[in-house]
Protein backbone atom coordinates (compact mmCIF):
# COMPACT_ATOMS: atom_id res chain seq x y z
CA UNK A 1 123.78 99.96 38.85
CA UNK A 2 127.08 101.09 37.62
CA UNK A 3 127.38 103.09 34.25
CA UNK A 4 129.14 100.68 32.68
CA UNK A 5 127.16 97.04 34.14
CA UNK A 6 123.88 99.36 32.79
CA UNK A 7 125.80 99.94 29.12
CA UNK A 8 126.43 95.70 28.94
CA UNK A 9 123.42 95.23 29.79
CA UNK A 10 122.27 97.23 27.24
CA UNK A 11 124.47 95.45 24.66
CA UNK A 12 122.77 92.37 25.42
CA UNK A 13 119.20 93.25 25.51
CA UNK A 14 118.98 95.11 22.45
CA UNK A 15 121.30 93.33 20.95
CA UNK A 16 123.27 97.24 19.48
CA UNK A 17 126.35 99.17 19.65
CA UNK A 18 124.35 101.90 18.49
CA UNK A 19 124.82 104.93 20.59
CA UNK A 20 122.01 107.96 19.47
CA UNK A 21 123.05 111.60 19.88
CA UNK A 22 121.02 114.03 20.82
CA UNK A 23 122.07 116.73 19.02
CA UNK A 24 118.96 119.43 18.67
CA UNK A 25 119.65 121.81 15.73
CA UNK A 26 116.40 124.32 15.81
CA UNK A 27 117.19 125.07 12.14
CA UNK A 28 116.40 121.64 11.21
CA UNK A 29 113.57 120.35 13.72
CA UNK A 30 110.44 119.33 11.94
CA UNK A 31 108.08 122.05 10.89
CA UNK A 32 105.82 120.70 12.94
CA UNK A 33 107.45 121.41 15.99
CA UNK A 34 109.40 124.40 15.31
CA UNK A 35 107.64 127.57 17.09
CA UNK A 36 105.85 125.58 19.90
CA UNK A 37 107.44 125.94 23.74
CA UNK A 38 109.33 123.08 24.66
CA UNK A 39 110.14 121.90 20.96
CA UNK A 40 113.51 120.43 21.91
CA UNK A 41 112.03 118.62 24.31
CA UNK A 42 109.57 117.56 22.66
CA UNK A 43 111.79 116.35 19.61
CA UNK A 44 114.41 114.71 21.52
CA UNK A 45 111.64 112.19 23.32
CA UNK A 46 109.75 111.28 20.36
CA UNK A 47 113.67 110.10 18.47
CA UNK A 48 114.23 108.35 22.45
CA UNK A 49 110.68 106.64 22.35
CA UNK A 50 111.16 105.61 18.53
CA UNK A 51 114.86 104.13 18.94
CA UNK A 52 115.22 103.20 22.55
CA UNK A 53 115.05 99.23 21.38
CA UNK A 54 117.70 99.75 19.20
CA UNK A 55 120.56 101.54 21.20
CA UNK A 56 122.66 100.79 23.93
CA UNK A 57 122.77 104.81 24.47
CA UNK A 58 121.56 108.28 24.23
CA UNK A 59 124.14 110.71 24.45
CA UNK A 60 122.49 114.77 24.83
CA UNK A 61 125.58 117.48 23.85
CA UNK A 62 124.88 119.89 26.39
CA UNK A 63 126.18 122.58 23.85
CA UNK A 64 122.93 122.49 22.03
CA UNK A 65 120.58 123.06 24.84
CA UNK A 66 122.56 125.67 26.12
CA UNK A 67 122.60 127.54 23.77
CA UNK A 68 119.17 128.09 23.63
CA UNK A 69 118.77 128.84 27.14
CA UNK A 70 117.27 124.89 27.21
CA UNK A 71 118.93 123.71 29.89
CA UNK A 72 115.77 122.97 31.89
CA UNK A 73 114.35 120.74 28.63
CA UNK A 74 117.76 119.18 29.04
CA UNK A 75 117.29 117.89 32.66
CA UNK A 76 113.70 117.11 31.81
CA UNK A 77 114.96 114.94 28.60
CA UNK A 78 117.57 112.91 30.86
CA UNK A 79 114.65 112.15 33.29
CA UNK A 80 112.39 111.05 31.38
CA UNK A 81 114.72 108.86 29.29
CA UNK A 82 115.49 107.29 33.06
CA UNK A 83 112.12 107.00 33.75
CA UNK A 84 110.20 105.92 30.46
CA UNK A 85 113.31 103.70 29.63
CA UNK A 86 115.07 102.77 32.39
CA UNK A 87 118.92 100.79 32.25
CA UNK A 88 119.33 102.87 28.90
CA UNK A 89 122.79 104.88 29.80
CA UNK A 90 122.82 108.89 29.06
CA UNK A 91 125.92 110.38 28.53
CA UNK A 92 126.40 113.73 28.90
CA UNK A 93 128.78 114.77 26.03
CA UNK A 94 130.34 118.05 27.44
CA UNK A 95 134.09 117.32 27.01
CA UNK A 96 134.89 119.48 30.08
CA UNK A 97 138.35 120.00 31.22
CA UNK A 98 139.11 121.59 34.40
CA UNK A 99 140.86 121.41 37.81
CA UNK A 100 140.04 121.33 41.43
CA UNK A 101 136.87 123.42 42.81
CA UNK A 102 135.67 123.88 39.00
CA UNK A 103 136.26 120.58 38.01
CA UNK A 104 133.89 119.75 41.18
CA UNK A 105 131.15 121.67 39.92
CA UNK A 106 131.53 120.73 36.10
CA UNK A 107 131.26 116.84 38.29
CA UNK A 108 128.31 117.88 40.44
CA UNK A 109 126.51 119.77 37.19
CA UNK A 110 126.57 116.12 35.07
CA UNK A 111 125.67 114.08 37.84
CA UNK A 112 123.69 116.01 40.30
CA UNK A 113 121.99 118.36 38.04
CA UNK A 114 121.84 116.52 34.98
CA UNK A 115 121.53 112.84 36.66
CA UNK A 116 123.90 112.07 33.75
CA UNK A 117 125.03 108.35 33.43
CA UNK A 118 128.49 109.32 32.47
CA UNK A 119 129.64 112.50 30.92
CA UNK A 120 132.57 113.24 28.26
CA UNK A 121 135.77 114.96 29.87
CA UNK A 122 138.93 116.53 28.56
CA UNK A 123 142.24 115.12 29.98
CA UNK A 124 144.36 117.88 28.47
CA UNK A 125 145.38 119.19 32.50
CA UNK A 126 146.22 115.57 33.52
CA UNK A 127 144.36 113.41 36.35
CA UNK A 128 143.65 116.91 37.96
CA UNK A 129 141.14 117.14 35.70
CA UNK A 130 139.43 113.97 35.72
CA UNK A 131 139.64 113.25 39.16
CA UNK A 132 136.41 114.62 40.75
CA UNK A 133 134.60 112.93 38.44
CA UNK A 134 135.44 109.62 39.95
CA UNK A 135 134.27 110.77 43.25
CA UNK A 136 131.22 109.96 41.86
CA UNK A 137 131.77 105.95 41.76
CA UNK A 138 129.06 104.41 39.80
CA UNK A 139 128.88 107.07 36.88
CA UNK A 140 130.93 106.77 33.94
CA UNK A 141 133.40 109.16 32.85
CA UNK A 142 134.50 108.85 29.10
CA UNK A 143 138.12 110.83 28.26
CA UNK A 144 138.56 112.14 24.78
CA UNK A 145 141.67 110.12 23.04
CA UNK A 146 141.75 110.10 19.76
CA UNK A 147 139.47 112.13 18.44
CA UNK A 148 137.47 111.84 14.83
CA UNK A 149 137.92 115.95 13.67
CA UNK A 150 141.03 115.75 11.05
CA UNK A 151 142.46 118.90 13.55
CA UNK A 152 142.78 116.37 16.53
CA UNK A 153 145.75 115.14 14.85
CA UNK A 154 147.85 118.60 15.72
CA UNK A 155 147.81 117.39 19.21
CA UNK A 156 146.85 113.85 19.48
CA UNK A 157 149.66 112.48 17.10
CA UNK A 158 152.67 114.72 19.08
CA UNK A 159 155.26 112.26 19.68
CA UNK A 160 155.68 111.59 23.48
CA UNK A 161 158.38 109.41 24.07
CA UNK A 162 158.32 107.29 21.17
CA UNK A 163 154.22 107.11 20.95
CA UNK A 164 151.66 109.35 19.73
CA UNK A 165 150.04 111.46 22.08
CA UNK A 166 146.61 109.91 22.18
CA UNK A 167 148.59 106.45 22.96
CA UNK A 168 150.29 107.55 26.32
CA UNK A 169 146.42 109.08 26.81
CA UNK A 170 145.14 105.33 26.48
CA UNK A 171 147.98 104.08 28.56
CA UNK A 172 147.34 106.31 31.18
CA UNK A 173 143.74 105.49 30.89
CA UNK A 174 144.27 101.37 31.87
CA UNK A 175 147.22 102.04 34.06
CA UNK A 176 146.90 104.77 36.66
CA UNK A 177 143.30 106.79 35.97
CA UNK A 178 140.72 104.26 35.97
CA UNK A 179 140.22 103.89 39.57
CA UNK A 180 136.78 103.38 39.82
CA UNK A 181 136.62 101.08 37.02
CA UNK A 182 134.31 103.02 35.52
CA UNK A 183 136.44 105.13 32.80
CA UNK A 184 135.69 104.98 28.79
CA UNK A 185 137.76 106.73 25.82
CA UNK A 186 136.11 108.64 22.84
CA UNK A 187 138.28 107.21 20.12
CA UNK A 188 137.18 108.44 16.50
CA UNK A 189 135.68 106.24 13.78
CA UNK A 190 137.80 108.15 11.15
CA UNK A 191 140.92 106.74 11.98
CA UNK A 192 140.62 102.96 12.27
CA UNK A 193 143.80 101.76 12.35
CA UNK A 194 144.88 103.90 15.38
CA UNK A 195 140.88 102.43 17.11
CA UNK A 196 142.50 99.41 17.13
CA UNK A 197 145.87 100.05 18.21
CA UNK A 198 143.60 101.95 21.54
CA UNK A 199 141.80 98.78 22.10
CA UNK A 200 145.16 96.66 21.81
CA UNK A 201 146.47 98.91 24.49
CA UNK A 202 143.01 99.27 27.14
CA UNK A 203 141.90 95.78 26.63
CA UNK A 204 137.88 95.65 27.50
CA UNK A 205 137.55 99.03 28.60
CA UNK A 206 134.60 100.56 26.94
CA UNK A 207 135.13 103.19 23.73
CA UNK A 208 132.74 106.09 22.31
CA UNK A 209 133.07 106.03 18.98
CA UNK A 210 131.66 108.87 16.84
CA UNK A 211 132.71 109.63 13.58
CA UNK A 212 129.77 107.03 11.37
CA UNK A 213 126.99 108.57 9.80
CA UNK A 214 127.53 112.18 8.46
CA UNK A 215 131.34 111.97 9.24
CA UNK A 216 132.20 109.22 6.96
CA UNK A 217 133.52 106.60 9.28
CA UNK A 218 133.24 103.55 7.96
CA UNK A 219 130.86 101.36 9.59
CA UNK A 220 132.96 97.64 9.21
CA UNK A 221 136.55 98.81 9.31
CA UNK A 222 135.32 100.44 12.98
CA UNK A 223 133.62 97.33 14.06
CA UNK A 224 136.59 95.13 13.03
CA UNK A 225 139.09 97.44 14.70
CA UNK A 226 136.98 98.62 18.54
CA UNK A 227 135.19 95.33 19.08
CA UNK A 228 136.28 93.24 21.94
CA UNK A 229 136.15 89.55 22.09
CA UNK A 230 132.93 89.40 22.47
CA UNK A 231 131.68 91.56 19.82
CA UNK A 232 130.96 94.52 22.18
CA UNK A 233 133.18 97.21 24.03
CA UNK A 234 131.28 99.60 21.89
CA UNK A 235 129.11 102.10 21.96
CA UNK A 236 129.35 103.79 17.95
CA UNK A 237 127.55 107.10 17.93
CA UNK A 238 125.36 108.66 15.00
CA UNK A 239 123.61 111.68 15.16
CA UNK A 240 122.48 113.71 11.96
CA UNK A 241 121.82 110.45 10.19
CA UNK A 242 119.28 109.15 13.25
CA UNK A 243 117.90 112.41 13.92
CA UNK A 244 117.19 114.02 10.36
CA UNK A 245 116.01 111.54 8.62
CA UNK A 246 112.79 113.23 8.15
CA UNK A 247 111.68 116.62 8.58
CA UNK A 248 108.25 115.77 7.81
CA UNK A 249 105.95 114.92 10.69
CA UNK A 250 106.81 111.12 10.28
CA UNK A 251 110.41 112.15 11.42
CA UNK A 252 110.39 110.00 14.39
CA UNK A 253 109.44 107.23 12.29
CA UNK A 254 112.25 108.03 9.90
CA UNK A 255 114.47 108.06 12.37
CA UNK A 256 113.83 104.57 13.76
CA UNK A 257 114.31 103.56 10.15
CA UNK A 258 117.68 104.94 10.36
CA UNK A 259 118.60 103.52 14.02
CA UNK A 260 117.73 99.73 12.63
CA UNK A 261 119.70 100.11 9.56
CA UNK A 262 122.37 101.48 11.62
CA UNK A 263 122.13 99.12 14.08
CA UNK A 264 122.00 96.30 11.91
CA UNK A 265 124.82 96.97 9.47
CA UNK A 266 127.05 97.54 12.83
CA UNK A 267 125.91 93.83 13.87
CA UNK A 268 126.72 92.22 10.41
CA UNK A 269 131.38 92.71 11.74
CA UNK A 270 130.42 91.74 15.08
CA UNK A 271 130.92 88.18 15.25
């Protein structure tokens, strides 16, 4: 099944827009786990098994497994989120941006190594960049656009031609790069007005949205402005929120707490 037929599924079944990161601070895993082998590992699958109902996604940042030397908990995570919960996408949220042989291995890493769903990719080089990816025909491959850091604006708002940068990136996006049908934008909950004026431009195409939760994006405003006709196209991220809800050893519990209220204010601006 195709990245994108498994994340509509997903909307349906669970009934969520909710995408979970998997973002695995060591500073601020449970004291319970902290100081046992595997503890990322071990983290990360109890917040999957708690919240897997409730999301249409997981999405792992490779940045926090690598850097501590966890890359081997990271593959084991991704199966065992296939395996214990299968037709739940992964994304791999690695925002790489890079060009011909590299950009092959950066493709084969996410999808052969990682057995990623659909990984996160810089576009900043062009279609050079994103290209190998889509050798790779079923797997989803989601290009930053507008991003939900107040910095991205130093870039993404440039004037090109009349329209802001990240506009001629969404452009791009529906007319010439999505050749496998299978592309996605990350498009920032911060900055509604310009989420809507992305989904104006790509139609249905499916959007990342981070920026709710500990970044302040406002939870109807993004619904109103990314959903598609159907009240989906959607997958909103939170993190911190989901994940440290608890430090205590009912965090998992805590967490699914979290994940329903999330996932049931997003569903109140569906409709």
């Amino acid at each position: 099944m195709t990245f994108i037929a498994q994340l509509s599924a997903a909307w349906q079944r669970n009934q969520s827009l909710l995408c979970v990161g998997l973002d695995p601070d060591p500073t601020k895993l449970p004291v319970s786990l902290t100081g046992t082998g595997g503890a990322i590992f071990s983290f990360c699958r109890e917040i999957v098994d708690a919240t897997a109902d409730l999301v249409c996604a997981f999405k792992p940042q490779i940045a926090y497994f690598a850097a501590q030397r966890a890359e081997d908990q990271l593959e084991q995570l991704i199966h065992y989120i296939h395996d214990a919960h299968p037709g739940i996408p992964v994304i791999l949220d690695a925002k790489r941006g890079d060009i011909g042989a590299t950009a092959e291995q950066y493709a084969r890493e996410a999808f052969e190594r990682y057995q990623a769903d659909a990984v996160t990719v810089n576009p900043y080089m062009g279609f050079d960049s994103i290209e190998p990816y889509l050798a790779y025909d079923t797997r989803g491959v989601i290009v930053l656009c507008r991003t939900s850091n107040a910095g991205g604006s130093d870039l993404q708002a440039l004037d090109v031609h009349g329209a802001p940068l990240y506009q001629t990136v969404a452009r791009l996006a529906r007319e010439r790069w999505n050749t496998t049908g299978q592309l996605a934008l990350v498009v920032g909950a911060t900055f509604p007005e310009e989420l809507a004026k992305v989904r104006e431009i790509v139609g249905d195409m499916p959007l990342l949205v981070p920026g709710i939760g500990a970044q302040g994006g406002d939870i109807a405003a993004t619904v109103r402005a990314g959903r598609t006709a159907d009240g989906t196209g959607m997958a909103i991220n939170s993190s911190r929120a989901i994940l440290y809800a608890s430090r205590d050893k009912d965090f998992a519990k805590a967490a699914r707490q979290a994940a329903l209220e999330t996932r049931d204010a997003i569903n109140q601006y569906r409709a």
